[in-house]
C-alpha atoms as a PDB file:
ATOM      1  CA  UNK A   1      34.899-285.910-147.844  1.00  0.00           C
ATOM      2  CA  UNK A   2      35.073-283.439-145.025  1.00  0.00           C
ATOM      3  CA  UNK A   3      33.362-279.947-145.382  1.00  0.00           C
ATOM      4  CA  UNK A   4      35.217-276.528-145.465  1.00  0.00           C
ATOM      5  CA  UNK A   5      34.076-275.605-142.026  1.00  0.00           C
ATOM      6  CA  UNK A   6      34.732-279.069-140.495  1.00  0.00           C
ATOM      7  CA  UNK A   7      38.245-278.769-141.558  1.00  0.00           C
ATOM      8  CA  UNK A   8      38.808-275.580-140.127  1.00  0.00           C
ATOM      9  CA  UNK A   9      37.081-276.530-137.359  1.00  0.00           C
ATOM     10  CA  UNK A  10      34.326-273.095-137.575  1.00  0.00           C
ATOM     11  CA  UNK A  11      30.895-273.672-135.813  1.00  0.00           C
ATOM     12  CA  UNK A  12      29.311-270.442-136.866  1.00  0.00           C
ATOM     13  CA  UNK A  13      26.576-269.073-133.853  1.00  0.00           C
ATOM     14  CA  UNK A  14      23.085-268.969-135.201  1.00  0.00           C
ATOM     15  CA  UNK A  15      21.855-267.146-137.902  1.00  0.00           C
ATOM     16  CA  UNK A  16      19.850-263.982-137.446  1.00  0.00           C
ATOM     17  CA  UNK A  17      17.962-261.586-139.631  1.00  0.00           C
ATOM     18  CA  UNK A  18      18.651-258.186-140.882  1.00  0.00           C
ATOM     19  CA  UNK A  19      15.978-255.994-143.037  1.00  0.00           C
ATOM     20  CA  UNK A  20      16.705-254.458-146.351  1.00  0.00           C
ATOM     21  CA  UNK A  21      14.089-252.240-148.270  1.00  0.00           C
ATOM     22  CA  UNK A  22      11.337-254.001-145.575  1.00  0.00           C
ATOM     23  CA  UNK A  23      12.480-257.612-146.272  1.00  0.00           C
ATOM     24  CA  UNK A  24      13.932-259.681-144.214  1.00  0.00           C
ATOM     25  CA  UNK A  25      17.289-261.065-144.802  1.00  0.00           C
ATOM     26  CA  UNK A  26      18.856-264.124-142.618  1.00  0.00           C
ATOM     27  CA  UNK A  27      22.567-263.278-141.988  1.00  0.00           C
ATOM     28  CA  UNK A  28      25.412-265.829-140.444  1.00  0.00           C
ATOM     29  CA  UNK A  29      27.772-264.589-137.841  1.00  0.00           C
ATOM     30  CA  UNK A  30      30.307-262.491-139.070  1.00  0.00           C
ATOM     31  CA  UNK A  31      29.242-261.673-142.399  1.00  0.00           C
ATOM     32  CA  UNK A  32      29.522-258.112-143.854  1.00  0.00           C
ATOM     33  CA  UNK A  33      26.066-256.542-145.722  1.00  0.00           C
ATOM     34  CA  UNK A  34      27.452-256.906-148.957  1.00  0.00           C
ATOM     35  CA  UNK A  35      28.076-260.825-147.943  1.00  0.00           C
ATOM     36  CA  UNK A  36      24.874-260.635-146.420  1.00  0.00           C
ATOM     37  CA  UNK A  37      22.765-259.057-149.612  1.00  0.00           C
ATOM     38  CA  UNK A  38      24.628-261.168-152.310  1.00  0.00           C
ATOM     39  CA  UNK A  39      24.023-264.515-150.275  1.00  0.00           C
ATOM     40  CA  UNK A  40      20.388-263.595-150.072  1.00  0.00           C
ATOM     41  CA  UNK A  41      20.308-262.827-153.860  1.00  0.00           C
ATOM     42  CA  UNK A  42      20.919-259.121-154.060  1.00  0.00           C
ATOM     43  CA  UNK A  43      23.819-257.447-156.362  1.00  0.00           C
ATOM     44  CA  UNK A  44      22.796-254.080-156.148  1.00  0.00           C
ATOM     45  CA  UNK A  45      21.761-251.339-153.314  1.00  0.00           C
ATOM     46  CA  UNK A  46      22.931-248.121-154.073  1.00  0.00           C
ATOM     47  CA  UNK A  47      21.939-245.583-157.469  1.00  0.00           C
ATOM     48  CA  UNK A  48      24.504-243.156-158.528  1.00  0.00           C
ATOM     49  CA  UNK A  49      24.009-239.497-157.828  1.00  0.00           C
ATOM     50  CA  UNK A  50      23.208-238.130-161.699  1.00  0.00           C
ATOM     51  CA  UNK A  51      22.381-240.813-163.681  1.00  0.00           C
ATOM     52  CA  UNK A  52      20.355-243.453-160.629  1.00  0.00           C
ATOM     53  CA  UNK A  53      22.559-246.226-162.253  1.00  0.00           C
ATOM     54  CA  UNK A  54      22.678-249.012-159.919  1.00  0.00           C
ATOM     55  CA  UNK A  55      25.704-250.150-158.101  1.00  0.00           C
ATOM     56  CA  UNK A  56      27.170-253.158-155.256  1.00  0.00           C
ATOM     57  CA  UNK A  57      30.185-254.509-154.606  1.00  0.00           C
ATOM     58  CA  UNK A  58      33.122-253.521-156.987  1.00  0.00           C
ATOM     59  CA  UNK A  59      36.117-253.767-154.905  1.00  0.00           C
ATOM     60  CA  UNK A  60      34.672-255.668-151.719  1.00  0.00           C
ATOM     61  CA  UNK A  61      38.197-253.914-149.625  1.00  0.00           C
ATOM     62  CA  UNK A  62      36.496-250.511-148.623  1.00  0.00           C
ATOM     63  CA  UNK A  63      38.722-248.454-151.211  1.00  0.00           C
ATOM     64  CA  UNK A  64      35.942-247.347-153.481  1.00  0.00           C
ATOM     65  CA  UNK A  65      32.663-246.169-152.626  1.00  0.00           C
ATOM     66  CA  UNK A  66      30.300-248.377-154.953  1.00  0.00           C
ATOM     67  CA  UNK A  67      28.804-250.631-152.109  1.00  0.00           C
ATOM     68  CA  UNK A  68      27.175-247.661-150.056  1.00  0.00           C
ATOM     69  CA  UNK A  69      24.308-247.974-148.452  1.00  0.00           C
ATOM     70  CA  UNK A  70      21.757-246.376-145.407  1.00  0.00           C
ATOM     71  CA  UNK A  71      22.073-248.769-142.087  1.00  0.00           C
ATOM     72  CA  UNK A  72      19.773-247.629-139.145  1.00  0.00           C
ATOM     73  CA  UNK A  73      19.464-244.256-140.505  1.00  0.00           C
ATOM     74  CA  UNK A  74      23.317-243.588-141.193  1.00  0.00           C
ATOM     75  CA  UNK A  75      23.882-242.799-144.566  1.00  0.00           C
ATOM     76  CA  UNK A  76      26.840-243.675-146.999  1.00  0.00           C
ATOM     77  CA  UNK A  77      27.790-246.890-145.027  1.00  0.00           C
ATOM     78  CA  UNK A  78      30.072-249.176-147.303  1.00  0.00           C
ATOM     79  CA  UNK A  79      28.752-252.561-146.976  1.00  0.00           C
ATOM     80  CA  UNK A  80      31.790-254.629-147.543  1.00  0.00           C
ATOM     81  CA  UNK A  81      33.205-253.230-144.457  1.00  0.00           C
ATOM     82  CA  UNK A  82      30.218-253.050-141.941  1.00  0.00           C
ATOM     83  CA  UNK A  83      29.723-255.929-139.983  1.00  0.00           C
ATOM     84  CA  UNK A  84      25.728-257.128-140.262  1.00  0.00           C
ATOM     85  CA  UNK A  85      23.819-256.957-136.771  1.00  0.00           C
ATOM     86  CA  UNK A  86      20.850-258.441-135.563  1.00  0.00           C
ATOM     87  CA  UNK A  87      17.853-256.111-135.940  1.00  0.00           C
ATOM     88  CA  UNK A  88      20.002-253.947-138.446  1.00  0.00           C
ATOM     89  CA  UNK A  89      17.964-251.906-141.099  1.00  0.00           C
ATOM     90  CA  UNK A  90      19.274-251.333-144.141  1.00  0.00           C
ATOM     91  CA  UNK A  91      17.858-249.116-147.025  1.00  0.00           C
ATOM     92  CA  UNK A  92      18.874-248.975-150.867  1.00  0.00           C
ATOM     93  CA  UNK A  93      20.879-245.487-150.971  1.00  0.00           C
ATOM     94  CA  UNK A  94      20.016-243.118-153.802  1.00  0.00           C
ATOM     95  CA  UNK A  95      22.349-240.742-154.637  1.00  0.00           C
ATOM     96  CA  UNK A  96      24.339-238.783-151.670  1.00  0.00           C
ATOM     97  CA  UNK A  97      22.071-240.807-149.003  1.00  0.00           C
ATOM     98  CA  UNK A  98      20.554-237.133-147.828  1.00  0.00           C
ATOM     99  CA  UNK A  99      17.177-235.986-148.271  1.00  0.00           C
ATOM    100  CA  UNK A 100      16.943-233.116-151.026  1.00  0.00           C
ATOM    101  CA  UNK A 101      20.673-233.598-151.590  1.00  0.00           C
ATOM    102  CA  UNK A 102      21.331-235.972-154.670  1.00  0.00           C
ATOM    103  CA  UNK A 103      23.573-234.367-156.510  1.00  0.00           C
END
């Protein structure tokens, strides 16, 4: 029985690592950060503003903002839609993403 990616024929480039919260993640080509964090074992990377409940991935199509989270200093990045990059650094975003502004 033939693979998925034989089939379609994909030969993914090499793998490469991302960090989130100062650990190191190892990302495929192509993958967004939400792929990239649930793949490595990680559902959750953002705290809502009142409350600090945490959220992910609800609708994984970049309509609602659950998946946020702080890449290379930009806050309020939604991970389904941002492509990973090598050397990327990703933080957990609490509330609004801005210092002294979480509510």
């Amino acid at each position: 029985m033939r693979s998925p990616l034989e089939l379609v024929g994909a030969r993914p480039g090499p793998a490469f690592t991302v960090t989130f919260d100062d650990r190191e993640i190892t990302v495929l080509p192509g993958q967004t950060i939400a792929a990239a964090l649930w793949a490595a074992g990680i559902t959750s990377w953002r705290t809502t503003r009142g409350s600090g409940e945490p959220r992910g991935v609800f609708c994984g199509i970049g309509v609602c903002f659950d998946c946020l989270v702080t890449v290379n200093g930009r806050a309020n990045q939604r991970a389904c839609l941002v492509r990973a990059e090598a050397g990327n650094v990703i933080r957990t975003q609490e509330g609004t993403g801005h210092r002294g502004h979480h509510g």
